[in-house]
N, C-alpha and C. Protein backbone atom coordinates (compact mmCIF):
# COMPACT_ATOMS: atom_id res chain seq x y z
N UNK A 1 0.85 -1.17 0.00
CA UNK A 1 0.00 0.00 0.00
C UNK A 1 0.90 1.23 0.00
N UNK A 2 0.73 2.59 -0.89
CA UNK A 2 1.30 3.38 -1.11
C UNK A 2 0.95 4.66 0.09
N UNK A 3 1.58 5.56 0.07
CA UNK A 3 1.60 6.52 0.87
C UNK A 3 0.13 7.26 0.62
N UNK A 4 -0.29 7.31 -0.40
CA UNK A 4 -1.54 7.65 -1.07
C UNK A 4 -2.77 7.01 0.06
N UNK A 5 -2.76 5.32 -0.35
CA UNK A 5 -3.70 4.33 0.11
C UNK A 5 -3.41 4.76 1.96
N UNK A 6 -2.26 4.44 2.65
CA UNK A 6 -2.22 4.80 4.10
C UNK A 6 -2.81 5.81 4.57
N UNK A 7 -2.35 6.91 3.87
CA UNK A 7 -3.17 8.27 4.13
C UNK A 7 -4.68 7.88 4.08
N UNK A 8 -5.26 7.52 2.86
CA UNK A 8 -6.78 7.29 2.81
C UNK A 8 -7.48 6.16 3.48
N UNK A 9 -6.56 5.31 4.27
CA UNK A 9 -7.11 4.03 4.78
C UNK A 9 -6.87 4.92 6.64
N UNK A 10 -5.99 5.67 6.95
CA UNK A 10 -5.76 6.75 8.14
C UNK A 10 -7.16 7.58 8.06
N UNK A 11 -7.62 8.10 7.15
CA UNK A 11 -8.36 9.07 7.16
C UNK A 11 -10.13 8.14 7.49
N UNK A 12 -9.84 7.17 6.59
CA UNK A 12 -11.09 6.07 6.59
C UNK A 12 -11.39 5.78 8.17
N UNK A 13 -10.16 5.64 9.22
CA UNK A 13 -10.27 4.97 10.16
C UNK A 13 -11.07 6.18 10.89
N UNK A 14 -10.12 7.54 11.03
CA UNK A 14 -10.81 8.54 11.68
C UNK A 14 -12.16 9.19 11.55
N UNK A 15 -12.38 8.79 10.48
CA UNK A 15 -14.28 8.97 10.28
C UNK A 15 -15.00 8.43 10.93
N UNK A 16 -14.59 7.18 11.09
CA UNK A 16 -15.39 5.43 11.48
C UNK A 16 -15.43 6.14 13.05
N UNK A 17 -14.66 6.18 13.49
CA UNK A 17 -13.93 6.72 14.83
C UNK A 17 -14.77 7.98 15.13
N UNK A 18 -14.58 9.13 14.35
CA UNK A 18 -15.46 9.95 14.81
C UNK A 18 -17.05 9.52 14.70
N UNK A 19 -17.28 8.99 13.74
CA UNK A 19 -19.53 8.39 14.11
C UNK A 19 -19.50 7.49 15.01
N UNK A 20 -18.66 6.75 15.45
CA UNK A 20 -18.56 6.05 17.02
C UNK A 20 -18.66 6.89 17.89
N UNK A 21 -17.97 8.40 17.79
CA UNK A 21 -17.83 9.12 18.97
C UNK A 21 -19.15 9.68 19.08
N UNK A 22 -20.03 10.06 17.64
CA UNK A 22 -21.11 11.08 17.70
C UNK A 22 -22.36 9.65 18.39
N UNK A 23 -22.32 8.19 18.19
CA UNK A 23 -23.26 7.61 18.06
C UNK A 23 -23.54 7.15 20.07
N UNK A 24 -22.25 7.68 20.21
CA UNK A 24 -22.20 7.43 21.78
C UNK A 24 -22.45 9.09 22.90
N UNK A 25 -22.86 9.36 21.93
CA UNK A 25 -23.24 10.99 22.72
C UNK A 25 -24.75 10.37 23.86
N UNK A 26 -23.94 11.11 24.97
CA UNK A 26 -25.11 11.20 26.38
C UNK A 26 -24.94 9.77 27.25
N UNK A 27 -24.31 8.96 26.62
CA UNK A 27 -23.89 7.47 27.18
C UNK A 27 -23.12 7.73 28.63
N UNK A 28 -23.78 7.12 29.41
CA UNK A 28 -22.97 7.20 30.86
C UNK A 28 -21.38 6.59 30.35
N UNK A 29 -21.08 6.74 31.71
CA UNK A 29 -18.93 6.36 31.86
C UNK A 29 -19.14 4.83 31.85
N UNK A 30 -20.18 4.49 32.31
CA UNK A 30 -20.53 3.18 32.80
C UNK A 30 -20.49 2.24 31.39
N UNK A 31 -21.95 3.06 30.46
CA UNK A 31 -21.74 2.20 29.30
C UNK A 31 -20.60 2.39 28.41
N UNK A 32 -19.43 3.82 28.17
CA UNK A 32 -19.06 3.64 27.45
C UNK A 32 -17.62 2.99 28.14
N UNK A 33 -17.28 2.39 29.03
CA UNK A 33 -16.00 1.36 29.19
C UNK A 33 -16.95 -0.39 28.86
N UNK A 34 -18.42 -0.43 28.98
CA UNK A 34 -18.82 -1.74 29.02
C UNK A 34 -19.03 -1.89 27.03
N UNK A 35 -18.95 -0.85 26.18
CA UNK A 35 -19.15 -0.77 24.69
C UNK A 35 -18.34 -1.51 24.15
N UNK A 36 -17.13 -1.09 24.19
CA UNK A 36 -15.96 -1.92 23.26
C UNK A 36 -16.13 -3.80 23.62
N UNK A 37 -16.76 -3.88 24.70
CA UNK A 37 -16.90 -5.58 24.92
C UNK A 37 -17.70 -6.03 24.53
N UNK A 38 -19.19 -5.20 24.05
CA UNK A 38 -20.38 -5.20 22.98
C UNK A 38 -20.26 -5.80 21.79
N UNK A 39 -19.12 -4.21 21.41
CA UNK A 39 -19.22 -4.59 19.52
C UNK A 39 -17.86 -6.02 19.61
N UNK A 40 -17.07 -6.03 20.39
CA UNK A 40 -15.83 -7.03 20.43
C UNK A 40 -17.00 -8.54 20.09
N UNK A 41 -18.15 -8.58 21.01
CA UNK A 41 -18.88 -9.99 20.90
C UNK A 41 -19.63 -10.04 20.11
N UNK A 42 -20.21 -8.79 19.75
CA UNK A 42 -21.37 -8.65 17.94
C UNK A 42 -20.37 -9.43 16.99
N UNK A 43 -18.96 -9.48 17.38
CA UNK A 43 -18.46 -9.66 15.89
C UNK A 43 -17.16 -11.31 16.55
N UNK A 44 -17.85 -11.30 17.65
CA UNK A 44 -17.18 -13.27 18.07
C UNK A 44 -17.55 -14.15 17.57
N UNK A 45 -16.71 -15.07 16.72
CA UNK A 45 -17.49 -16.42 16.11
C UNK A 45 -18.64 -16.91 16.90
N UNK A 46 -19.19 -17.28 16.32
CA UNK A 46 -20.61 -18.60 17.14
C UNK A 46 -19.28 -19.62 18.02
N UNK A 47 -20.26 -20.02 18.90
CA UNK A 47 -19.35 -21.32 19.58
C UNK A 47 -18.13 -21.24 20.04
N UNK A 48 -18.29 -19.75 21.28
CA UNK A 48 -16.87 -19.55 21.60
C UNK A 48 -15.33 -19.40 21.44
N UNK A 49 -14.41 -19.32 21.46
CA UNK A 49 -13.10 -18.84 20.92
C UNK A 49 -12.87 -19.55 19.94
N UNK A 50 -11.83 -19.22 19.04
CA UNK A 50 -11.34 -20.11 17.99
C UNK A 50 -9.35 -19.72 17.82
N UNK A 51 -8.82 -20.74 17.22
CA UNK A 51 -7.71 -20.79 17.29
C UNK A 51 -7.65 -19.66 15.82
N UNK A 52 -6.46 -18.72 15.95
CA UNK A 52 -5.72 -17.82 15.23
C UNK A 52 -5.98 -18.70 13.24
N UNK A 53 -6.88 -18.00 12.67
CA UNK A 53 -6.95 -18.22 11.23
C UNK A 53 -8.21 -20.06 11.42
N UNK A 54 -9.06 -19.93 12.19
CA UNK A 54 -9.51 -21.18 11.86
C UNK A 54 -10.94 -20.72 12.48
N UNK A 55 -11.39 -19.55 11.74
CA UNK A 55 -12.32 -18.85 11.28
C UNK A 55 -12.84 -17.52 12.40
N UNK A 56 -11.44 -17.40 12.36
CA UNK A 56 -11.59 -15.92 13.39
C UNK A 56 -11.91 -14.96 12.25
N UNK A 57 -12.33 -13.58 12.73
CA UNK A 57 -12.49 -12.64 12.09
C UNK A 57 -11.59 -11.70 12.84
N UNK A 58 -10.47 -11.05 11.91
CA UNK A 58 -9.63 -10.35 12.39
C UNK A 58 -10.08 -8.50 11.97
N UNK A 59 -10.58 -7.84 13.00
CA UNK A 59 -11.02 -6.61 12.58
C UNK A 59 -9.96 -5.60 12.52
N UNK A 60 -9.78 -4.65 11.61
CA UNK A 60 -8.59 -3.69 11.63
C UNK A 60 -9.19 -1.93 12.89
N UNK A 61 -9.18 -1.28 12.72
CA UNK A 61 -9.21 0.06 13.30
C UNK A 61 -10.21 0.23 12.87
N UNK A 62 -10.42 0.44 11.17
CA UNK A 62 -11.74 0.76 10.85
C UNK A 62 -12.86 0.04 10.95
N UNK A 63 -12.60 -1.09 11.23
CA UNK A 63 -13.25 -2.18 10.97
C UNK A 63 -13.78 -2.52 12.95
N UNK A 64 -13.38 -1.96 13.69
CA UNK A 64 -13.59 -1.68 15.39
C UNK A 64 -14.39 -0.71 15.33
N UNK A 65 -14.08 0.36 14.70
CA UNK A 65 -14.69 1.60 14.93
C UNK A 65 -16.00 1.52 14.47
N UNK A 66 -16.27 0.91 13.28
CA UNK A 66 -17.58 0.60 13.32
C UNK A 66 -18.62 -0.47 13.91
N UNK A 67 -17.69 -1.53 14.58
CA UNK A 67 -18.44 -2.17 15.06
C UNK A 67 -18.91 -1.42 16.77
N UNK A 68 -18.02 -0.51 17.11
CA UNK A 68 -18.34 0.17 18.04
C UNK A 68 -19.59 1.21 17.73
N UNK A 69 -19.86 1.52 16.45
CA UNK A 69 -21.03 2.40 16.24
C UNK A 69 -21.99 2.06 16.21
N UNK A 70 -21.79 0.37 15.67
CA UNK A 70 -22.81 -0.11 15.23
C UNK A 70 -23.52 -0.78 17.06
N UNK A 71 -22.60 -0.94 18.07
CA UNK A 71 -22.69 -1.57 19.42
C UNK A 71 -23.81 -0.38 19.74
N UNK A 72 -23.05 0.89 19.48
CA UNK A 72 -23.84 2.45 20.49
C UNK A 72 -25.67 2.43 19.72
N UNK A 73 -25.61 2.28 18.58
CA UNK A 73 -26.76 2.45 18.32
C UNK A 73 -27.60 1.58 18.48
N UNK A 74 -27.36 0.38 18.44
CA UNK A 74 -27.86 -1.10 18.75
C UNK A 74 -28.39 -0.84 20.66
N UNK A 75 -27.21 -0.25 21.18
CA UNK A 75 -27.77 0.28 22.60
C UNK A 75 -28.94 1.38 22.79
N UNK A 76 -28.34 2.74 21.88
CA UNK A 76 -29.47 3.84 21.90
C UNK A 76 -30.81 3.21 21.71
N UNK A 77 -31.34 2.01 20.98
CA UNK A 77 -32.21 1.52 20.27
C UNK A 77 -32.92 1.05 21.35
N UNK A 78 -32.21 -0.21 22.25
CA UNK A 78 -32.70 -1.09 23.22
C UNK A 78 -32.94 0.09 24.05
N UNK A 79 -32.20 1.19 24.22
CA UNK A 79 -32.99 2.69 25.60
C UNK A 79 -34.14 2.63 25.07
N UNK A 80 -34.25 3.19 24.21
CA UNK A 80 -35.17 4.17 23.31
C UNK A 80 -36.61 3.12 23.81
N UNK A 81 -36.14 2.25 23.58
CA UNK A 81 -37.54 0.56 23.28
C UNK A 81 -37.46 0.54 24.91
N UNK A 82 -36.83 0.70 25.55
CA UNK A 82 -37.19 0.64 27.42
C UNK A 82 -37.66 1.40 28.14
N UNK A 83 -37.52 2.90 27.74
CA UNK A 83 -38.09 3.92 27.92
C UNK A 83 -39.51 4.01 28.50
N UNK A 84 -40.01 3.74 27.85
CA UNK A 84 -41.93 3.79 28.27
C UNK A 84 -41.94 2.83 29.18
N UNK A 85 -41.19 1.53 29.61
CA UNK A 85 -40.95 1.14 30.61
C UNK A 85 -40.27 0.79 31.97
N UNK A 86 -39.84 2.02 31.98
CA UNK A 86 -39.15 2.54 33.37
C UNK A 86 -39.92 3.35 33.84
N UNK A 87 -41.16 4.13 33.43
CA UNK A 87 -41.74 4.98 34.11
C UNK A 87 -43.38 4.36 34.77
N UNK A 88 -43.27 2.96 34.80
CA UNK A 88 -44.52 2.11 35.07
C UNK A 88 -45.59 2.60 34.17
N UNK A 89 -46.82 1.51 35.04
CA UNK A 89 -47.41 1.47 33.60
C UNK A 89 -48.12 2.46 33.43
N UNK A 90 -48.81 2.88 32.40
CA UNK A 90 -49.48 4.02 31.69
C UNK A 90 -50.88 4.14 31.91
């Protein structure tokens, strides 16, 4: 990969990275150290660990950063859907 591609695969990562940051806005301290162990298991083989290349999925930076966006909103979602039930019933 050329100095060109690094730069644009650097720049790719920091995007991913920043809509992780915007998708986790208002998130307690609480959820955002328990997040990265979220999207880490959204994206764990079925059937517990696996040995190095015997069908792991190896994620790069960009490839974290979105599974971390994809963890925050997947969370905002499950609030959003709990909401009307934290305040008893109606």
């Amino acid at each position: 990969m050329g100095e060109d591609g690094e730069a644009a695969a650097r720049m790719e990562a920091g995007l991913a990275l920043r809509a992780a940051a915007a998708a986790c806005d208002g998130f307690s301290g609480r959820l955002l150290r328990k997040l990265p162990f979220l999207a880490h298991a959204a994206n764990a083989p079925a059937g517990g660990a696996c040995a190095r290349g015997a069908g792991c999925r190896v994620l790069g930076c960009t490839g974290f950063a979105r599974a971390l966006e994809a963890a925050a909103r997947a969370e905002a979602l499950d609030r959003r859907l709990l909401a009307p039930c934290e305040g008893g019933p109606e």
